[in-house]
PDB file of N, CA and C in Angstrom:
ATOM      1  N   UNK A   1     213.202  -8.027 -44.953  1.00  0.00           N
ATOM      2  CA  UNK A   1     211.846  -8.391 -44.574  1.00  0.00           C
ATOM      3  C   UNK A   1     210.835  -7.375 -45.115  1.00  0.00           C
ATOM      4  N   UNK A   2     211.076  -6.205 -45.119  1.00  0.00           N
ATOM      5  CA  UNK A   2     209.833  -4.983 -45.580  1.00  0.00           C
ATOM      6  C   UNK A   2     209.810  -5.326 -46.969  1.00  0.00           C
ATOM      7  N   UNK A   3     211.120  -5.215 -47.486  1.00  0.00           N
ATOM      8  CA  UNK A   3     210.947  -5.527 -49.323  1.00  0.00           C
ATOM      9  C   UNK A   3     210.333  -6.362 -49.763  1.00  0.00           C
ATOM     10  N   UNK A   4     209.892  -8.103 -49.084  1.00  0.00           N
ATOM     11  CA  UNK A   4     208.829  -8.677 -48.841  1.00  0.00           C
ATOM     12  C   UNK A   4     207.949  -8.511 -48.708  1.00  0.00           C
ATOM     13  N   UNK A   5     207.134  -7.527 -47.837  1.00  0.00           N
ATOM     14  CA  UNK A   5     206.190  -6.926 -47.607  1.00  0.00           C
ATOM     15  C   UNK A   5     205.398  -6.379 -48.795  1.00  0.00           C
ATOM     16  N   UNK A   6     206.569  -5.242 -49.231  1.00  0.00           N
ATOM     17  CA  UNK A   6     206.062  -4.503 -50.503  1.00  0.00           C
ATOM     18  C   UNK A   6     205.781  -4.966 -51.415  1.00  0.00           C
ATOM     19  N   UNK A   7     206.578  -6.306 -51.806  1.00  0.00           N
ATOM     20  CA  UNK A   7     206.510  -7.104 -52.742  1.00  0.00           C
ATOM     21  C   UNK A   7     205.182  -7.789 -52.807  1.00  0.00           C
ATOM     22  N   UNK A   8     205.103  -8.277 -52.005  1.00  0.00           N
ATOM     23  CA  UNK A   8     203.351  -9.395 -51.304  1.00  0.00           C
ATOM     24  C   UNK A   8     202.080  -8.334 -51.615  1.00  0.00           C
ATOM     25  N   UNK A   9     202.207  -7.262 -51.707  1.00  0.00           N
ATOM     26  CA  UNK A   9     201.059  -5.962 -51.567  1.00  0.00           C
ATOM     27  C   UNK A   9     201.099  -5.611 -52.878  1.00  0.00           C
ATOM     28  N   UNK A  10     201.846  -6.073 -54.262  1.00  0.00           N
ATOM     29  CA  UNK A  10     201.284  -5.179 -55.333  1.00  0.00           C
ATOM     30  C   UNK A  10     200.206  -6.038 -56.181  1.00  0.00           C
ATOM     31  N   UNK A  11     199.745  -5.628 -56.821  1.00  0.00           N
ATOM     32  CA  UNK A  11     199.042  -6.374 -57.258  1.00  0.00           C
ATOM     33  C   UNK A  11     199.463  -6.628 -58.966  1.00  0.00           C
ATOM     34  N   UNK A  12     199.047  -7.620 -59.826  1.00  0.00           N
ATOM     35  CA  UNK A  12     199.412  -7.909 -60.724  1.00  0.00           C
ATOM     36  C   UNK A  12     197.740  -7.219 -61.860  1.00  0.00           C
ATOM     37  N   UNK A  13     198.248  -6.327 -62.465  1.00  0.00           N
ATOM     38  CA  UNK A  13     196.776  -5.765 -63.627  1.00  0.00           C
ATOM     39  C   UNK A  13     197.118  -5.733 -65.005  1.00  0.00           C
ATOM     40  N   UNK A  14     196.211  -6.678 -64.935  1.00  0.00           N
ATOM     41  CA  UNK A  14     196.503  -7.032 -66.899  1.00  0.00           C
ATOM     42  C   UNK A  14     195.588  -6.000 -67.675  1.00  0.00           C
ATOM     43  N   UNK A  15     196.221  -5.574 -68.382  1.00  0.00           N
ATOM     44  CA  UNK A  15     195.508  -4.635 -69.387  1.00  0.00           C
ATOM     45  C   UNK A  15     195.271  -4.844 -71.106  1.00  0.00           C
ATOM     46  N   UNK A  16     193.664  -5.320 -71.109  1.00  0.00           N
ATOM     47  CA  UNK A  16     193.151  -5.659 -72.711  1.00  0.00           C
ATOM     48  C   UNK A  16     193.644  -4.966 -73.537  1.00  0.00           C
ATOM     49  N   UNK A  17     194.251  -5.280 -74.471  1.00  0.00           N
ATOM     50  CA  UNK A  17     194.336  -4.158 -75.769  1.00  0.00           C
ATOM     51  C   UNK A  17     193.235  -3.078 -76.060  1.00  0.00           C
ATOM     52  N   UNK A  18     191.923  -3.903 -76.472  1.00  0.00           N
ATOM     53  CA  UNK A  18     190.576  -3.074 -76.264  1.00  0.00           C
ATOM     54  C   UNK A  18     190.231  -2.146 -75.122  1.00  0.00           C
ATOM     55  N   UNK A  19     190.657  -2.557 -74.073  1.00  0.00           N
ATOM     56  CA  UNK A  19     190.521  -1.276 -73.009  1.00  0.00           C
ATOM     57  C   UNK A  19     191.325  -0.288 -73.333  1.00  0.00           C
ATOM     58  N   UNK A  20     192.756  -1.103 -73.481  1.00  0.00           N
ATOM     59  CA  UNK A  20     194.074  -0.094 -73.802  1.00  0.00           C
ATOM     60  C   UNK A  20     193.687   1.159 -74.503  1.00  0.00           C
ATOM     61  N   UNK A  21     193.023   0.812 -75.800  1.00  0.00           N
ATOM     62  CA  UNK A  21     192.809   1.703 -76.932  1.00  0.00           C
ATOM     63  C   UNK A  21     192.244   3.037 -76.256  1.00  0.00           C
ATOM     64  N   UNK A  22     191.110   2.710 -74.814  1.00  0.00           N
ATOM     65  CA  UNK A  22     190.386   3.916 -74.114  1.00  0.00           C
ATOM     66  C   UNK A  22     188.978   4.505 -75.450  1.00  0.00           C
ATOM     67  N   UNK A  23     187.885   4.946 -74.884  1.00  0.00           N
ATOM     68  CA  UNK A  23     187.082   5.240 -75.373  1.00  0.00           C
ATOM     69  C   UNK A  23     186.862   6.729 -75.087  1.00  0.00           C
ATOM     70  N   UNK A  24     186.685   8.063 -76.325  1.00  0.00           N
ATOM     71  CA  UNK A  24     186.481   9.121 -76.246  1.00  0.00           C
ATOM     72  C   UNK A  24     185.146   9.358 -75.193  1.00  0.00           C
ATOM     73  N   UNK A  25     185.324  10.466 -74.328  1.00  0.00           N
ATOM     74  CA  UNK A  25     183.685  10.905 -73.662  1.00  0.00           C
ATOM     75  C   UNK A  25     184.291  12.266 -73.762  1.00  0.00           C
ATOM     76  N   UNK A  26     183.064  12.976 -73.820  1.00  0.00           N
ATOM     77  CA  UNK A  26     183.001  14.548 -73.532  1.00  0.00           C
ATOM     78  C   UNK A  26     181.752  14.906 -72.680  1.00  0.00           C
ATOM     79  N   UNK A  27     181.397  14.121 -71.917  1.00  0.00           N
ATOM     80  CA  UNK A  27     179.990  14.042 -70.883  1.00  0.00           C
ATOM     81  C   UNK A  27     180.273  13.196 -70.108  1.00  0.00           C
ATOM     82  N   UNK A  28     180.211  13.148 -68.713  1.00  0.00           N
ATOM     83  CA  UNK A  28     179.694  12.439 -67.552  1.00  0.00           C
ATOM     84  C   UNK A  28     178.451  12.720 -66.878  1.00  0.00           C
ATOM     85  N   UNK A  29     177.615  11.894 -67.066  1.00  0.00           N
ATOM     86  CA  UNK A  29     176.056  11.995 -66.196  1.00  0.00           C
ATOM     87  C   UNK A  29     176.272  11.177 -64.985  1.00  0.00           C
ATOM     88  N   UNK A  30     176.380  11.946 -63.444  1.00  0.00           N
ATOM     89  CA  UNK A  30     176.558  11.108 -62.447  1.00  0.00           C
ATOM     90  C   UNK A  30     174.971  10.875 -61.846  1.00  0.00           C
ATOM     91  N   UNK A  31     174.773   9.814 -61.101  1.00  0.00           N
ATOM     92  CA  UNK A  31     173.975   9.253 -60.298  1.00  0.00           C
ATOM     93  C   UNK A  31     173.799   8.616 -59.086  1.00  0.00           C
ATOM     94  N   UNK A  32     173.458   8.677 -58.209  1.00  0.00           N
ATOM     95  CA  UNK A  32     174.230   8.211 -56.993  1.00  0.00           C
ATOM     96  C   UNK A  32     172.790   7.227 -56.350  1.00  0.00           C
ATOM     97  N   UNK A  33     172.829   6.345 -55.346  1.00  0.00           N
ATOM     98  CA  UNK A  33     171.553   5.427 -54.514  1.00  0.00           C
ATOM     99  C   UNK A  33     172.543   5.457 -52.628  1.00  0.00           C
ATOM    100  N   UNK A  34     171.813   5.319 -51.967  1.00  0.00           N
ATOM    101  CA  UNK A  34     172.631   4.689 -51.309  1.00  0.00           C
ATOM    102  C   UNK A  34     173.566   3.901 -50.981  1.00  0.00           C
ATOM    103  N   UNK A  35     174.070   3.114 -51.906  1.00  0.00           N
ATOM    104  CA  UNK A  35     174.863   1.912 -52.071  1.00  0.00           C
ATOM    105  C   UNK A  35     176.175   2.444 -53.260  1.00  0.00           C
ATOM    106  N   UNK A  36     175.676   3.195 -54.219  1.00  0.00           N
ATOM    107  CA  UNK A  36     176.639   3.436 -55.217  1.00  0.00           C
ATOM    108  C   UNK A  36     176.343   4.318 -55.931  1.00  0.00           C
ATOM    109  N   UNK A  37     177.337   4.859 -56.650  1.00  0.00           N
ATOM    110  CA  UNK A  37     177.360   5.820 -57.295  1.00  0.00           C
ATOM    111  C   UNK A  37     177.946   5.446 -59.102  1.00  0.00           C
ATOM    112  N   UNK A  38     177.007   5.908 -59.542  1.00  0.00           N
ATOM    113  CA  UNK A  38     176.925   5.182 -61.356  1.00  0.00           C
ATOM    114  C   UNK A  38     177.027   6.646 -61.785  1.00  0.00           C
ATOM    115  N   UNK A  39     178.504   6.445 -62.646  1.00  0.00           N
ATOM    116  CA  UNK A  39     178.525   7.607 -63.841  1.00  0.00           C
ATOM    117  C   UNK A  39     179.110   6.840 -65.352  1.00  0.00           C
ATOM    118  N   UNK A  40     177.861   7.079 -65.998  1.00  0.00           N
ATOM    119  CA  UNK A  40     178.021   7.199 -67.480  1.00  0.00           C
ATOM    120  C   UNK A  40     178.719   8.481 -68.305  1.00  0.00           C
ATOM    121  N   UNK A  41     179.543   7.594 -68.924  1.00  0.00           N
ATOM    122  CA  UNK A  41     180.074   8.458 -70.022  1.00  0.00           C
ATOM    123  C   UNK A  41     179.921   8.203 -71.003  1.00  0.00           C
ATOM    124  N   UNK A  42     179.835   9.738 -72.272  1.00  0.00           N
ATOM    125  CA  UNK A  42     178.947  10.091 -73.235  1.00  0.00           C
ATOM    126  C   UNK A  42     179.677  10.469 -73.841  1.00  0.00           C
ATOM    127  N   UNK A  43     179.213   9.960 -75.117  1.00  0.00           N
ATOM    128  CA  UNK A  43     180.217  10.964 -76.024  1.00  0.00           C
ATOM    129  C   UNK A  43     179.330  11.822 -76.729  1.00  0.00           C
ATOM    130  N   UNK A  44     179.421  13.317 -76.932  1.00  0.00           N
ATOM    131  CA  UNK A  44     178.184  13.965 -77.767  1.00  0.00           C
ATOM    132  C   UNK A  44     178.839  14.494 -78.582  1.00  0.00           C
ATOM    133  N   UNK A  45     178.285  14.368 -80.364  1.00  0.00           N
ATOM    134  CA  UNK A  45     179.046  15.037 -81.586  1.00  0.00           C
ATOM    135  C   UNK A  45     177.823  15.809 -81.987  1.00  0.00           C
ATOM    136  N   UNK A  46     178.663  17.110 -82.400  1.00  0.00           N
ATOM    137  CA  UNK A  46     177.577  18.111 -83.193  1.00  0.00           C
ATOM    138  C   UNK A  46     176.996  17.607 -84.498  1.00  0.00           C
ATOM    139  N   UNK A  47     175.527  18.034 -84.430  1.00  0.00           N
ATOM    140  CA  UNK A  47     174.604  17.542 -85.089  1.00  0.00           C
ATOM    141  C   UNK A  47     174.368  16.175 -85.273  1.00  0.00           C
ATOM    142  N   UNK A  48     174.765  15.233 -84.406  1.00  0.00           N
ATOM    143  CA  UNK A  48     173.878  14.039 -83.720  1.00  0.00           C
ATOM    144  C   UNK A  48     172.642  13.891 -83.127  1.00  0.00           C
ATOM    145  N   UNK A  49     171.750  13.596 -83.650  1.00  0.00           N
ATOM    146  CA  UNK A  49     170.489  13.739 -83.562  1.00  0.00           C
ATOM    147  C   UNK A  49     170.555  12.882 -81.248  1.00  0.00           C
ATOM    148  N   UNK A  50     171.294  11.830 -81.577  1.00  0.00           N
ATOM    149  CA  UNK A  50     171.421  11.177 -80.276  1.00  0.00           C
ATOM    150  C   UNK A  50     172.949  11.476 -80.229  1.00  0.00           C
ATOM    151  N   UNK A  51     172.953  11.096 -78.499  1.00  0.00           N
ATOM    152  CA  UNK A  51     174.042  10.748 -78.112  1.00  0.00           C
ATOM    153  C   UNK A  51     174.134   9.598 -77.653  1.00  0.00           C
ATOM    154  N   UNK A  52     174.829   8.350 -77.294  1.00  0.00           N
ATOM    155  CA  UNK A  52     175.459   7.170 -76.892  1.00  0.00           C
ATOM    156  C   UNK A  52     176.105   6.962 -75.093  1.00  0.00           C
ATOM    157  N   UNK A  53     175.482   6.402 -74.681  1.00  0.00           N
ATOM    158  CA  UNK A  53     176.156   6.134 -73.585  1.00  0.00           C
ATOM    159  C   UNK A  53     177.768   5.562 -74.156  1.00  0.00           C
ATOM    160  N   UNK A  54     178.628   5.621 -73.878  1.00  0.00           N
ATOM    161  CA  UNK A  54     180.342   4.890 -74.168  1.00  0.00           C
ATOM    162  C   UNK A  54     180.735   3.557 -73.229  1.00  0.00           C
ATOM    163  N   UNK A  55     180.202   4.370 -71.788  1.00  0.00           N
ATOM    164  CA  UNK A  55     180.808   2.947 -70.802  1.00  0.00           C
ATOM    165  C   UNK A  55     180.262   3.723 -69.321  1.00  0.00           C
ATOM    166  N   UNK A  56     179.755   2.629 -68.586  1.00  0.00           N
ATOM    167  CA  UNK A  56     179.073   2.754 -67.259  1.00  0.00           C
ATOM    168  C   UNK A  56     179.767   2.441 -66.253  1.00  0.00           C
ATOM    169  N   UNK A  57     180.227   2.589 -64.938  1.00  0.00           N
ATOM    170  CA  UNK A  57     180.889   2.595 -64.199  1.00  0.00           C
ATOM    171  C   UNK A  57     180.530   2.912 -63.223  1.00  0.00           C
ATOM    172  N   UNK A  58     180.476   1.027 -62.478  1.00  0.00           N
ATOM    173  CA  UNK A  58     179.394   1.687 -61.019  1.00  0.00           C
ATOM    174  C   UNK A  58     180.455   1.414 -59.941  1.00  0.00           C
ATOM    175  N   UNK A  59     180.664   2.366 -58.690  1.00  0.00           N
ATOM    176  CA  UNK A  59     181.404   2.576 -57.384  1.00  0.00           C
ATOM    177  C   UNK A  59     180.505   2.594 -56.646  1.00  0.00           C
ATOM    178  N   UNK A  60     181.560   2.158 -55.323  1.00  0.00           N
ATOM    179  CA  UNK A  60     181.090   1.967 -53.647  1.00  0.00           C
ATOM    180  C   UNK A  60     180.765   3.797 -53.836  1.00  0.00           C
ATOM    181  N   UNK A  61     180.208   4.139 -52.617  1.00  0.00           N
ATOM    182  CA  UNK A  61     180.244   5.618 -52.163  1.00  0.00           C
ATOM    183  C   UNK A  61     181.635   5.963 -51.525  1.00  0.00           C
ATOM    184  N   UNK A  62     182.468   4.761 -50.762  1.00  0.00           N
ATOM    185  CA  UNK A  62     183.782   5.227 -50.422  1.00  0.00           C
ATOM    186  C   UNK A  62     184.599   4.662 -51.871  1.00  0.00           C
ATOM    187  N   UNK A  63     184.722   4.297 -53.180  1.00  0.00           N
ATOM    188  CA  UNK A  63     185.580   4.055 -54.167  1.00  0.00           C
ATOM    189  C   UNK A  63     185.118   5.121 -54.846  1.00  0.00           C
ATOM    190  N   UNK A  64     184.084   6.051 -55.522  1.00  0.00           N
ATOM    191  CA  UNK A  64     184.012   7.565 -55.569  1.00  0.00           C
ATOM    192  C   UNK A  64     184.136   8.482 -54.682  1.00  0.00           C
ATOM    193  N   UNK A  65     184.408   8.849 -53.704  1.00  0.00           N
ATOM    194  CA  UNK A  65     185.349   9.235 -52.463  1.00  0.00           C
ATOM    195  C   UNK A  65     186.847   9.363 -53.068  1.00  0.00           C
ATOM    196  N   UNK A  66     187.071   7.936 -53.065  1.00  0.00           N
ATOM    197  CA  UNK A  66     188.846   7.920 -53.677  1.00  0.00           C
ATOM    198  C   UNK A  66     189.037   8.333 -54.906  1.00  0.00           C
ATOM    199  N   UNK A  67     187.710   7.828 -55.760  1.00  0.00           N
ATOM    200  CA  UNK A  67     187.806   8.609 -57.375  1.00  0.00           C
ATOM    201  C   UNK A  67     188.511  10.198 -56.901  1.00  0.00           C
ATOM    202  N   UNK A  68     187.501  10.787 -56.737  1.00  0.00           N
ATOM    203  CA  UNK A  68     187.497  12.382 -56.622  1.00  0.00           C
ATOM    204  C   UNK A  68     188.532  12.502 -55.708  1.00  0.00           C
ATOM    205  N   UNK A  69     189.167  12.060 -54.742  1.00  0.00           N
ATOM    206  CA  UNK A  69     190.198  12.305 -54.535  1.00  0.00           C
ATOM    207  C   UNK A  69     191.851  12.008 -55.567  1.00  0.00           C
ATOM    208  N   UNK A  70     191.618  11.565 -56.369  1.00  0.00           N
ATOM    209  CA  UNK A  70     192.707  10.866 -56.729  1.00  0.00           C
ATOM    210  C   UNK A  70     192.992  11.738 -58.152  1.00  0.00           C
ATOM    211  N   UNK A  71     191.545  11.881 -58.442  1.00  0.00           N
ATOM    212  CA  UNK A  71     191.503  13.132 -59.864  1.00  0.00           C
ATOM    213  C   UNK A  71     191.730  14.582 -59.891  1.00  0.00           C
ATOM    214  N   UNK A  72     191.242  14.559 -58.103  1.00  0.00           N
ATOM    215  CA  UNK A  72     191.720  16.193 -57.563  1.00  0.00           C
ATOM    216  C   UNK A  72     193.575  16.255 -57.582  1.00  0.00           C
ATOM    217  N   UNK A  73     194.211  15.379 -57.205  1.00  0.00           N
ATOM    218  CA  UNK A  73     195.317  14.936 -56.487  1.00  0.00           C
ATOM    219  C   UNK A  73     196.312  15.325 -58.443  1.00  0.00           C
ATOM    220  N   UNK A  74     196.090  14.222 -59.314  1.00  0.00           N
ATOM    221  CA  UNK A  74     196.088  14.172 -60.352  1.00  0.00           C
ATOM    222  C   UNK A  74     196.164  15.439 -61.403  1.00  0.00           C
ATOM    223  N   UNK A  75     194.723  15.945 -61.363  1.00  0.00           N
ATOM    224  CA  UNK A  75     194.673  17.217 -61.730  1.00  0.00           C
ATOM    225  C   UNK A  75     195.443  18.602 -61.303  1.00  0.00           C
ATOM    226  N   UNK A  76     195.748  18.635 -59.792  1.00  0.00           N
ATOM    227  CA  UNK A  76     196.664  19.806 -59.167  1.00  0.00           C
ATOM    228  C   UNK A  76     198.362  18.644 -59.533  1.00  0.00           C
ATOM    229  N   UNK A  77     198.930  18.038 -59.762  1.00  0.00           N
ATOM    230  CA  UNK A  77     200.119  17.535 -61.057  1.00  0.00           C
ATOM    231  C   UNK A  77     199.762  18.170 -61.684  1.00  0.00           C
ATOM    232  N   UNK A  78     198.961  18.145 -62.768  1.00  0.00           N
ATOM    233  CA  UNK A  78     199.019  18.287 -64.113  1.00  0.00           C
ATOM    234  C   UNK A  78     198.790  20.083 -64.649  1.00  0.00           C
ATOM    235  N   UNK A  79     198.293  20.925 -63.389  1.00  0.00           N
ATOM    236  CA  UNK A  79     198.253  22.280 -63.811  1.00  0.00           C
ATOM    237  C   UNK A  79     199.652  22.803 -63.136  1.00  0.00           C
ATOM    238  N   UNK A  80     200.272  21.839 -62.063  1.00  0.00           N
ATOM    239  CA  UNK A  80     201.524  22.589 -61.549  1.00  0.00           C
ATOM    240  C   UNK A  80     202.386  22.157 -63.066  1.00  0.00           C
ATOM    241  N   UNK A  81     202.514  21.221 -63.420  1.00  0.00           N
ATOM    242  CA  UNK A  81     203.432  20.777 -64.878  1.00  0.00           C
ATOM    243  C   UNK A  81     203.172  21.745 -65.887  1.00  0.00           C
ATOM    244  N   UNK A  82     201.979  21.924 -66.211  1.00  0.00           N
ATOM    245  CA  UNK A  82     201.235  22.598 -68.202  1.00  0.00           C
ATOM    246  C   UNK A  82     200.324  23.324 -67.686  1.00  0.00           C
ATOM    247  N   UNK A  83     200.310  24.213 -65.919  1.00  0.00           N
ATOM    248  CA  UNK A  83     199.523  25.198 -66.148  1.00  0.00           C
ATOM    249  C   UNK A  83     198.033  25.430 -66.079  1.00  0.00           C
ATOM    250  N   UNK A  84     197.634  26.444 -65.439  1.00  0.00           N
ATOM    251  CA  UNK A  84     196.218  25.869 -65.329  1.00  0.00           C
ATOM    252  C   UNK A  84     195.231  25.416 -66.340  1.00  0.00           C
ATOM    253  N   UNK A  85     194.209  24.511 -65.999  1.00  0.00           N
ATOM    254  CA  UNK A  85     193.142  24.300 -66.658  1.00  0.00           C
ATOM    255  C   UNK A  85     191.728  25.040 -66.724  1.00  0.00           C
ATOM    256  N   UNK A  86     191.890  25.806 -67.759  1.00  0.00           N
ATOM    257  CA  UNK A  86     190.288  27.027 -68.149  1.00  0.00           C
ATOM    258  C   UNK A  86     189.362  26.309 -68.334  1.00  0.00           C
ATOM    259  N   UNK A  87     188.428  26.520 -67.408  1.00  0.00           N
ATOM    260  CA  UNK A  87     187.093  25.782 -67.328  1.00  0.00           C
ATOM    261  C   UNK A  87     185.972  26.750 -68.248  1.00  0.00           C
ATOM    262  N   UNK A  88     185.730  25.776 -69.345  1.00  0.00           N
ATOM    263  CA  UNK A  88     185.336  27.395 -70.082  1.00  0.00           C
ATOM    264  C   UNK A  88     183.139  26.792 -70.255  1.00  0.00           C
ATOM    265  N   UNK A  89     182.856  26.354 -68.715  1.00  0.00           N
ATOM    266  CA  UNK A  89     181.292  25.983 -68.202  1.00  0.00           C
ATOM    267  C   UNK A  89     180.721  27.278 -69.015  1.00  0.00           C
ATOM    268  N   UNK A  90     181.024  28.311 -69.281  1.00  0.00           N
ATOM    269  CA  UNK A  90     180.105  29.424 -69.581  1.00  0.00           C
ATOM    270  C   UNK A  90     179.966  28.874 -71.387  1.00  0.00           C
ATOM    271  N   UNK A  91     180.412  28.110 -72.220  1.00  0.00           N
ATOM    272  CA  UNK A  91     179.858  27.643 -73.261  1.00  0.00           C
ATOM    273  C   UNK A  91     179.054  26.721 -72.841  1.00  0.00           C
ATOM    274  N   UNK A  92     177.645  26.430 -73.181  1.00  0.00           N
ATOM    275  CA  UNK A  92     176.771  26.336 -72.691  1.00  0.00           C
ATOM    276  C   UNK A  92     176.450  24.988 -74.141  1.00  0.00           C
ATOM    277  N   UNK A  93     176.761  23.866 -73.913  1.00  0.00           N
ATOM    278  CA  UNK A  93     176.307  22.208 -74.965  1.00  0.00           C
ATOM    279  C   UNK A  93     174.821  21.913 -74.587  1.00  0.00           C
ATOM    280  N   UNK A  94     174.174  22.480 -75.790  1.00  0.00           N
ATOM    281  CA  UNK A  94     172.828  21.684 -75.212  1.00  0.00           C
ATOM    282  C   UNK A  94     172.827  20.303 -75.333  1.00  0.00           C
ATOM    283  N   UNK A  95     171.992  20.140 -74.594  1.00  0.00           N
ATOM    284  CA  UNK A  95     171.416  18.332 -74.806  1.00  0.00           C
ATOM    285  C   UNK A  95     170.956  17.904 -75.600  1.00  0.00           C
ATOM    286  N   UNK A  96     170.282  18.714 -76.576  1.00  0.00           N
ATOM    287  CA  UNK A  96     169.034  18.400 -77.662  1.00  0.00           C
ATOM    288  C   UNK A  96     169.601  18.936 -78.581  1.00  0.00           C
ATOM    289  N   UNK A  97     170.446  19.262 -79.040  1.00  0.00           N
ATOM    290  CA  UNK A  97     171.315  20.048 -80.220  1.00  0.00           C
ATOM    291  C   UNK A  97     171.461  19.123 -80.841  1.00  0.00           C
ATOM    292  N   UNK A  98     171.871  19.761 -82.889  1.00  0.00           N
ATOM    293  CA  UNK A  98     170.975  18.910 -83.536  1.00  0.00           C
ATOM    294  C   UNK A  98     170.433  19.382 -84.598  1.00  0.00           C
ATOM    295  N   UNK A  99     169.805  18.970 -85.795  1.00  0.00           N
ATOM    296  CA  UNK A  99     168.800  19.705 -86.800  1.00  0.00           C
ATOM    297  C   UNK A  99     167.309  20.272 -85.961  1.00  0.00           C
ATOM    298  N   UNK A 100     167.262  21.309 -86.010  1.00  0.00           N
ATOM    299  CA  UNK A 100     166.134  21.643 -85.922  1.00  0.00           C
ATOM    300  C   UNK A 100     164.753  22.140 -86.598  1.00  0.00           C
ATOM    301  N   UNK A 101     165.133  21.676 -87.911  1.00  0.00           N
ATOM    302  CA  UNK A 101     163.771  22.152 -88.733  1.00  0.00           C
ATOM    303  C   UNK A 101     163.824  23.994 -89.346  1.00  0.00           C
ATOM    304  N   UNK A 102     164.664  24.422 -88.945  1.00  0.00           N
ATOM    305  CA  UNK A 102     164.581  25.832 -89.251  1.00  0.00           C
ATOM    306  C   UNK A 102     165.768  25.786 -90.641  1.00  0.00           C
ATOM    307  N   UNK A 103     165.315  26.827 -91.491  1.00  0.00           N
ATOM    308  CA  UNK A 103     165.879  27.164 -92.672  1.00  0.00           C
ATOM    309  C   UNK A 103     166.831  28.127 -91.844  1.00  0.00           C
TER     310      UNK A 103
END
């Protein structure tokens, strides 16, 4: 009877080739309203005058809740496996980087 159970509860997720492939970001701009929380991801290449939004992704306030839980969860795997991850925030990506007119 439980193996039933378990069985009845999974769900079936088809996965596009095109999603499959996954799209590069090296930026997340989060945003939040009362209702939801929207983070765009960016991809930014040196000396791109612009950068590109990639793909938008809007959540409940409790389905980013589970995000960040699930990436925290995820992430402490993946430094107990290969070790920690160096957060190296002190290189500093501008936003506006780019040609600037200077010789």
């Amino acid at each position: 009877m439980t193996e039933k159970k378990e069985k009845d509860k999974k769900i079936d997720i088809e996965l596009d080739q095109n999603i499959a492939e996954g799209t590069y970001s090296n930026l997340a701009i989060i945003n939040h309203s009362i209702s939801e929380f929207i983070i765009d991801f960016v991809s930014l290449m040196p000396g791109a005058p612009k950068a590109k939004v990639k793909s938008r992704i809007i959540l409940t306030p409790q389905h980013a809740k589970r995000l960040r839980d699930a990436l925290a969860e995820n992430i402490n795997r993946f430094e107990k496996k290969n070790g920690e991850i160096k957060n190296l925030d002190q290189l500093q990506v501008p936003l506006n980087f780019g040609p600037t007119g200077e010789a």
